[in-house]
Protein backbone atom coordinates (compact mmCIF):
# COMPACT_ATOMS: atom_id res chain seq x y z
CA UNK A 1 32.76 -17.28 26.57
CA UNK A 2 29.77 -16.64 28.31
CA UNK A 3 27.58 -13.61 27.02
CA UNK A 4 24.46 -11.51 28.64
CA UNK A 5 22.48 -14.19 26.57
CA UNK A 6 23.59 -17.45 29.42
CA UNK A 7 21.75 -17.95 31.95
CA UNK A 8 25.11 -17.80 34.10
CA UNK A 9 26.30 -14.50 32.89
CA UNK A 10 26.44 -11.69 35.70
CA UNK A 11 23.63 -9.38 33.39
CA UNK A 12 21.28 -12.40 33.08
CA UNK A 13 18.23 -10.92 33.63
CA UNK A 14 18.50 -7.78 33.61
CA UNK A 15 16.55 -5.30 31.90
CA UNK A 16 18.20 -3.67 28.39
CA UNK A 17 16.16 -0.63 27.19
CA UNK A 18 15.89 -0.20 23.36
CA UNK A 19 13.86 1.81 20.83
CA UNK A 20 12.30 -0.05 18.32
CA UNK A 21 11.43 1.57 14.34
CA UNK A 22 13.71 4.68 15.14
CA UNK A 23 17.50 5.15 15.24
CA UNK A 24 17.71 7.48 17.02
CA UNK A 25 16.98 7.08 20.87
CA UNK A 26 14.65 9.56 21.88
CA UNK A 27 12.64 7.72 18.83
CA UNK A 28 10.15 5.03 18.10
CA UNK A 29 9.01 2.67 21.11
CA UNK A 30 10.95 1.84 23.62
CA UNK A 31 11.03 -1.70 25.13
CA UNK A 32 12.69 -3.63 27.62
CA UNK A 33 14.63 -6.50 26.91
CA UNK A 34 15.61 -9.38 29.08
CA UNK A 35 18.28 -12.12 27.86
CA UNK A 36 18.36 -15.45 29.32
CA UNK A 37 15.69 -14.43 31.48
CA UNK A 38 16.02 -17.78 32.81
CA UNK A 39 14.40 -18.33 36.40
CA UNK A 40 11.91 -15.41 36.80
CA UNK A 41 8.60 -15.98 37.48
CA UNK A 42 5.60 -14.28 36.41
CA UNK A 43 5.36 -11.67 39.66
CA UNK A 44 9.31 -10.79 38.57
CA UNK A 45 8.83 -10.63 35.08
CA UNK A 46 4.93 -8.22 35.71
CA UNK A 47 7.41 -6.78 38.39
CA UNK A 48 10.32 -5.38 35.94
CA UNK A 49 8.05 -4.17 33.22
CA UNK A 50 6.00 -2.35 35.70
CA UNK A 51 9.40 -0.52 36.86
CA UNK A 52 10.73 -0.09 33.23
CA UNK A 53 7.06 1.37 32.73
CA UNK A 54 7.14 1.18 28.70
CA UNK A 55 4.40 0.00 27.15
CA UNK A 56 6.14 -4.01 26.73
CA UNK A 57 9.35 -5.65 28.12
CA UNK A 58 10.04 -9.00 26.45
CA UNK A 59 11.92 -11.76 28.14
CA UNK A 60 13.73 -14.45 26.44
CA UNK A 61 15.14 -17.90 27.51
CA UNK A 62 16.65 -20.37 24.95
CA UNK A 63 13.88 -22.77 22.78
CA UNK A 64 16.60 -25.51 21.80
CA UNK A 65 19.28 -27.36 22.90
CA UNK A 66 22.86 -28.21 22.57
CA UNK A 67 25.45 -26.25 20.38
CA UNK A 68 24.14 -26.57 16.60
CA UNK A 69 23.26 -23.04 15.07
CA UNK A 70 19.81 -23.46 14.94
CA UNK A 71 19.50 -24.66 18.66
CA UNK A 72 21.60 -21.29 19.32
CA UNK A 73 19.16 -19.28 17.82
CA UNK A 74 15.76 -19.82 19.23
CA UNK A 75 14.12 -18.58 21.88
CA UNK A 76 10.73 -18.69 24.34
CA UNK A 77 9.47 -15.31 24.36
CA UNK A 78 7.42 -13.88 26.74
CA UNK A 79 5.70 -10.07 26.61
CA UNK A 80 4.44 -8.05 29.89
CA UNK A 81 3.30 -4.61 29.91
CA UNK A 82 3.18 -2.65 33.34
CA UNK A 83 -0.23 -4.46 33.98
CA UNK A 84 -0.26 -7.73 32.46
CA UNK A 85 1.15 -10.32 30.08
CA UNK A 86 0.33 -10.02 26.32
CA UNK A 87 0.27 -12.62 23.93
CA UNK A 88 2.11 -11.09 21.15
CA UNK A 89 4.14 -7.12 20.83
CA UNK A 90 5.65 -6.72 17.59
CA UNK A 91 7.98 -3.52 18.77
CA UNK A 92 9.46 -5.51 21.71
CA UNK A 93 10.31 -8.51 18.76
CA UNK A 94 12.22 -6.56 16.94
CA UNK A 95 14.16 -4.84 19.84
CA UNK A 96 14.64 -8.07 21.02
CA UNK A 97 16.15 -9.48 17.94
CA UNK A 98 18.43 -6.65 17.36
CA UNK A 99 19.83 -7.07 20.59
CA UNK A 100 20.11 -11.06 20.02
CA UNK A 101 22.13 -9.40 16.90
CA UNK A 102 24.26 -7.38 18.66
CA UNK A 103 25.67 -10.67 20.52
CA UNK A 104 25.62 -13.32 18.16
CA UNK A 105 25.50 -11.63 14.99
CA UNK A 106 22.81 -11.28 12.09
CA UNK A 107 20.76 -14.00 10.91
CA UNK A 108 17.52 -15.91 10.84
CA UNK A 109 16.02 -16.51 14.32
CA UNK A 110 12.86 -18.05 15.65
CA UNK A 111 10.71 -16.55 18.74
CA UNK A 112 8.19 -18.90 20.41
CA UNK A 113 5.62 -16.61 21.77
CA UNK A 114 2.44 -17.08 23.30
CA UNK A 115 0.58 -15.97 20.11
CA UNK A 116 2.86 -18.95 18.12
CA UNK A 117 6.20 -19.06 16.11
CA UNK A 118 7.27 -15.69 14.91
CA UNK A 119 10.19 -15.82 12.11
CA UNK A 120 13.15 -13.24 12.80
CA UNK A 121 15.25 -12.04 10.38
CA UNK A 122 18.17 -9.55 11.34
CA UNK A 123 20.32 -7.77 8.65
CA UNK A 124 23.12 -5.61 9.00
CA UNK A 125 23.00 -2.61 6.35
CA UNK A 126 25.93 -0.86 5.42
CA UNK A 127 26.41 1.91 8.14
CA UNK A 128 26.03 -1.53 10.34
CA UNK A 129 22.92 -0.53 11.33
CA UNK A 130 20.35 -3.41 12.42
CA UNK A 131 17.13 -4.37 10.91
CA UNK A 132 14.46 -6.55 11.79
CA UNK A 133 11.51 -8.12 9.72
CA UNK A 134 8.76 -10.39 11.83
CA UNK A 135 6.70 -12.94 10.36
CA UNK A 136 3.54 -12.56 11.70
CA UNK A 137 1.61 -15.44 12.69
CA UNK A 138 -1.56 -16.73 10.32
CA UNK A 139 -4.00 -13.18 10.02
CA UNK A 140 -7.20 -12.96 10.26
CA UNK A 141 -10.34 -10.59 11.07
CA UNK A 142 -14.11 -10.21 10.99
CA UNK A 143 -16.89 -7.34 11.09
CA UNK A 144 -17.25 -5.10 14.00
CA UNK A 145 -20.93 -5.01 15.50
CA UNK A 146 -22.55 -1.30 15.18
CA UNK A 147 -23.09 -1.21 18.96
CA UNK A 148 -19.28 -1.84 19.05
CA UNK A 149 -18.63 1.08 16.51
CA UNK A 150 -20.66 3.08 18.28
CA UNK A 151 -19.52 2.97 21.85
CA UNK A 152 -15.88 2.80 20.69
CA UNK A 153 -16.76 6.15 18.90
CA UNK A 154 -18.22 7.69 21.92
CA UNK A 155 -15.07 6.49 24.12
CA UNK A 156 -12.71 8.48 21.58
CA UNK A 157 -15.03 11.73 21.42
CA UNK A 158 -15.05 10.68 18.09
CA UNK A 159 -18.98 11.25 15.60
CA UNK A 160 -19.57 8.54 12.92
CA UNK A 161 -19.01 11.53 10.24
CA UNK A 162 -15.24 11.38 11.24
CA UNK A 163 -14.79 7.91 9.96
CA UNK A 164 -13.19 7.15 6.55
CA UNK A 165 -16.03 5.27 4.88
CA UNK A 166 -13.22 3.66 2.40
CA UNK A 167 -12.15 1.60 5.23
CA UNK A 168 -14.90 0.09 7.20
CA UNK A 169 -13.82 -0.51 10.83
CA UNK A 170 -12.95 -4.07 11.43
CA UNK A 171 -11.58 -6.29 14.43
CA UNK A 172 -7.95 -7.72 13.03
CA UNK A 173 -5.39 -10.30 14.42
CA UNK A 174 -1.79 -10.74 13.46
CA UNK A 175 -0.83 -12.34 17.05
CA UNK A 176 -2.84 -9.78 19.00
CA UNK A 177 -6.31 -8.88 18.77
CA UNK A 178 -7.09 -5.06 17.67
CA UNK A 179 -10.17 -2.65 16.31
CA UNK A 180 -8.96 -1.10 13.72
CA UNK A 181 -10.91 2.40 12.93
CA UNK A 182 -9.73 4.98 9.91
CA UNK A 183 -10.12 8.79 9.77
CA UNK A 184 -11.26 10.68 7.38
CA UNK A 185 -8.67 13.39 7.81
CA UNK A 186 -5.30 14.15 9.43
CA UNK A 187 -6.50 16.52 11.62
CA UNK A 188 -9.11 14.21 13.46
CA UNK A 189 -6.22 11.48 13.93
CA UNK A 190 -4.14 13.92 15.48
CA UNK A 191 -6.75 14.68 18.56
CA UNK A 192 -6.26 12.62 20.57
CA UNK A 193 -8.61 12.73 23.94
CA UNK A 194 -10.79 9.86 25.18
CA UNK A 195 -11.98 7.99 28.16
CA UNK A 196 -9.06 5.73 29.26
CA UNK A 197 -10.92 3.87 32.30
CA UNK A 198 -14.14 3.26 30.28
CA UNK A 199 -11.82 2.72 26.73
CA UNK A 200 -9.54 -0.18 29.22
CA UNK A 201 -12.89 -1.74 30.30
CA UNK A 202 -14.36 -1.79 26.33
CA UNK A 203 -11.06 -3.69 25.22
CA UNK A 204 -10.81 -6.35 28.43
CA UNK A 205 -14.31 -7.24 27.39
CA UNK A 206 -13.47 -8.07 23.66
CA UNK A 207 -9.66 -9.12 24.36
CA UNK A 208 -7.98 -6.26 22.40
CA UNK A 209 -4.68 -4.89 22.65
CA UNK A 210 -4.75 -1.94 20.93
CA UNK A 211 -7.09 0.28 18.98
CA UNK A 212 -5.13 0.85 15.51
CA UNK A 213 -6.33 4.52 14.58
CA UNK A 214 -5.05 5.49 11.17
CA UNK A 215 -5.55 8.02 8.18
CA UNK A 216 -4.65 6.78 4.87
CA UNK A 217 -1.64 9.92 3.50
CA UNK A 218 -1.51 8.01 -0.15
CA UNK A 219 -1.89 4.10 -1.62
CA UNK A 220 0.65 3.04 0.35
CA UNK A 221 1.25 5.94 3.33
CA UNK A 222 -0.51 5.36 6.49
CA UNK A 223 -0.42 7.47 9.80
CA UNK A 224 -1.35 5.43 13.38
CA UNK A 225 -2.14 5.72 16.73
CA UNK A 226 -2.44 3.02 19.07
CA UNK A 227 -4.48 3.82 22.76
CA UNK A 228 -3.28 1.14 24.98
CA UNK A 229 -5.09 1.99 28.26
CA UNK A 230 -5.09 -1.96 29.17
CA UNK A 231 -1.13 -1.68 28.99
CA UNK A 232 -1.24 1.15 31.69
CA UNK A 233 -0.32 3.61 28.87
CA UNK A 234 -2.47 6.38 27.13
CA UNK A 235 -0.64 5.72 23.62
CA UNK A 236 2.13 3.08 22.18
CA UNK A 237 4.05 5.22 19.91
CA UNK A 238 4.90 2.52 17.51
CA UNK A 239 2.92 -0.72 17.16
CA UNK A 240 4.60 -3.68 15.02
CA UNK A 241 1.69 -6.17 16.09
CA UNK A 242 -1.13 -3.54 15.02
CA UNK A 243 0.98 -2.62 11.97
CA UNK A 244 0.96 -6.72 10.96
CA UNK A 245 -2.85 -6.84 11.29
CA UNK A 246 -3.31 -3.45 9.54
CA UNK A 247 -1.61 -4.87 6.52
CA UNK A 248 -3.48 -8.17 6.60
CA UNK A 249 -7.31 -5.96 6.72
CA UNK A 250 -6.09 -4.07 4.12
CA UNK A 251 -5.31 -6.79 2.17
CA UNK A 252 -8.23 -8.91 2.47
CA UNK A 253 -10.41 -6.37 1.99
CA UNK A 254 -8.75 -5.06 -1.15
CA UNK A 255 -7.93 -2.02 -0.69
CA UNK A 256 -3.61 -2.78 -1.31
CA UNK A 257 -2.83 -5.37 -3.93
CA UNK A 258 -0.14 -7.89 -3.31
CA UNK A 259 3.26 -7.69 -3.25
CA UNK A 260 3.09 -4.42 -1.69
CA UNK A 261 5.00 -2.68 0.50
CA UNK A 262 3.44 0.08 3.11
CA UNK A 263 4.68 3.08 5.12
CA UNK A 264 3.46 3.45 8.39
CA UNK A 265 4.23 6.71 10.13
CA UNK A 266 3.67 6.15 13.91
CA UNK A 267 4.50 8.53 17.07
CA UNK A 268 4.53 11.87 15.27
CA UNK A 269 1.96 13.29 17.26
CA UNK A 270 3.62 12.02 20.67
CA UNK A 271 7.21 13.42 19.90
CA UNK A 272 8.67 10.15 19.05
CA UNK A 273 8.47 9.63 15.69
CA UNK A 274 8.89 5.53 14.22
CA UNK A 275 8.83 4.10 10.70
CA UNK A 276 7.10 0.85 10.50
CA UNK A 277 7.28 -1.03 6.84
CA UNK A 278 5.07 -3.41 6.11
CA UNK A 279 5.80 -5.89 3.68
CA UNK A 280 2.58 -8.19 2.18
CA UNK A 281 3.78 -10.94 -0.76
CA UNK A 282 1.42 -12.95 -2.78
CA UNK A 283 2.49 -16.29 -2.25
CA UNK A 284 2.71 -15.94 1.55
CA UNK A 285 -0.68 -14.72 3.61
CA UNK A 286 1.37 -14.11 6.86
CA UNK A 287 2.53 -10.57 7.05
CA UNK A 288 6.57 -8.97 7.72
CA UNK A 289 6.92 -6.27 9.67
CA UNK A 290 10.26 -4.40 9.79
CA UNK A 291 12.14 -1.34 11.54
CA UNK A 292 15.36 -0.88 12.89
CA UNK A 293 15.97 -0.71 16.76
CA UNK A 294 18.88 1.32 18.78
CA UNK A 295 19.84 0.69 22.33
CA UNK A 296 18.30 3.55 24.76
CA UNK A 297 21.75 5.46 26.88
CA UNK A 298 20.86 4.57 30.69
CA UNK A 299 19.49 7.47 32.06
CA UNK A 300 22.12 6.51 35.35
CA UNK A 301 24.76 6.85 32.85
């Protein structure tokens, strides 16, 4: 029986909507999914996210071979937003893997992105929801230059006085490169105004996806905000790749202990709120990202 993941089916490539770290639709961030995306080309693929216009689409074509299970399982993932290709989105994963979910059941499966292999795992819970957990690729992250702090600051409206000086800003990569800068207070998160042209132009020039803005609620309760003016889009209202390097900063720096598990709230102060957990063990320095994902109703009905 063919399915919409063949390259011969009649839905091969066409675009699925989901939300990702929200069930319910109007939740979360949405994504665009395309099984067995077999046979489009870059222009296509920049082409369909661009007319989806959420901040990723991913597109998937089969990794493996032949019939065995694990063969049937993995997949060459690719991530555009309505501008360009990015190496690694973790929201788009996990809508992704749900969907693979949906049509060949739970279970382990392997992405092959551009950022590197990216572990899978889909569980059904009782109400037969579906949730996925990431594996992030190997972490890592260094200092942020004061001139970078500074003009960063000055793109966001933002005064040095509003930082949280328990978290020292600091570039961070879990797959995709990101500044990561903490608030002192709620409040100052939640204003969110800044220069998207000149903000685009500061992350082309250091290869960022994001900027992960966040206020720490408790030891283990975070808020974020992601601007994502290279994507074409003021804000991603729930970022799974940001989320993965949050947890590994945090982490190396100290300030979370291993195992622990965090809360990220995410989209609150755009109307769609997400839940992003993020798990960090001590025998493994890769970090899991989970959430569950829903498909989107077509607006055409």
């Amino acid at each position: 029986m063919t399915t919409s993941l063949d390259p011969g089916a009649p839905d091969a490539g066409t675009p699925l909507r989901y939300t990702a770290f929200s069930a319910d639709p109007t939740g979360g961030n949405p994504a665009g999914v395309v099984l067995a995306a077999d046979g489009l080309d870059d222009p296509a693929m920049l082409a369909i996210a661009a007319e989806l216009g959420y901040s990723e689409t991913a597109f998937l074509t089969r990794s493996g071979a032949g019939d065995d299970t694990a063969a049937a399982r993995a997949f060459d993932v690719r991530y555009f937003s309505p501008l360009a290709e990015v190496s690694f989105c973790g929201h788009a994963t996990v809508a992704a893997a749900v969907a693979v979910a949906e049509r060949i059941g739970p279970g382990e499966l392997v992405f092959a992105t551009r950022a590197g292999t990216v572990p899978v795992d889909v569980v059904a819970a009782a109400d037969g929801s579906l949730r996925a957990t990431l594996t992030s690729v190997e972490p890592h992250h260094r200092e942020v230059p004061s001139a970078d702090v500074a003009r960063a600051l000055a793109l966001l409206g933002w005064a040095a006085g509003d930082l949280d000086p328990a978290i020292p800003p600091s570039y961070a990569y879990a797959g995709a490169h990101h500044l990561i800068l903490a608030a002192g207070t709620r409040a100052r998160l939640a204003e969110l105004r800044y220069d998207f042209d000149g903000l685009a132009e500061f992350m082309r020039a250091r290869d960022l996806t994001t900027l992960q803005l966040l206020w720490r609620e408790s030891a283990d309760t975070f808020h974020v905000r992601d601007p994502f003016p290279i994507g074409g889009v003021v804000e991603d209202p729930a970022t799974g790749a940001a989320a993965a390097a949050l947890g590994h900063y945090l982490r190396a720096r100290g300030l979370v202990r291993p195992p622990a598990t965090l809360t990220l709230h995410q989209g609150e102060d755009l109307g769609r709120p997400g839940v992003l957990t993020v798990d960090l063990r001590a025998d493994d320095t890769r970090v899991r990202v989970s959430g569950v994902a829903v498909p989107i109703p077509d607006p055409l009905g």
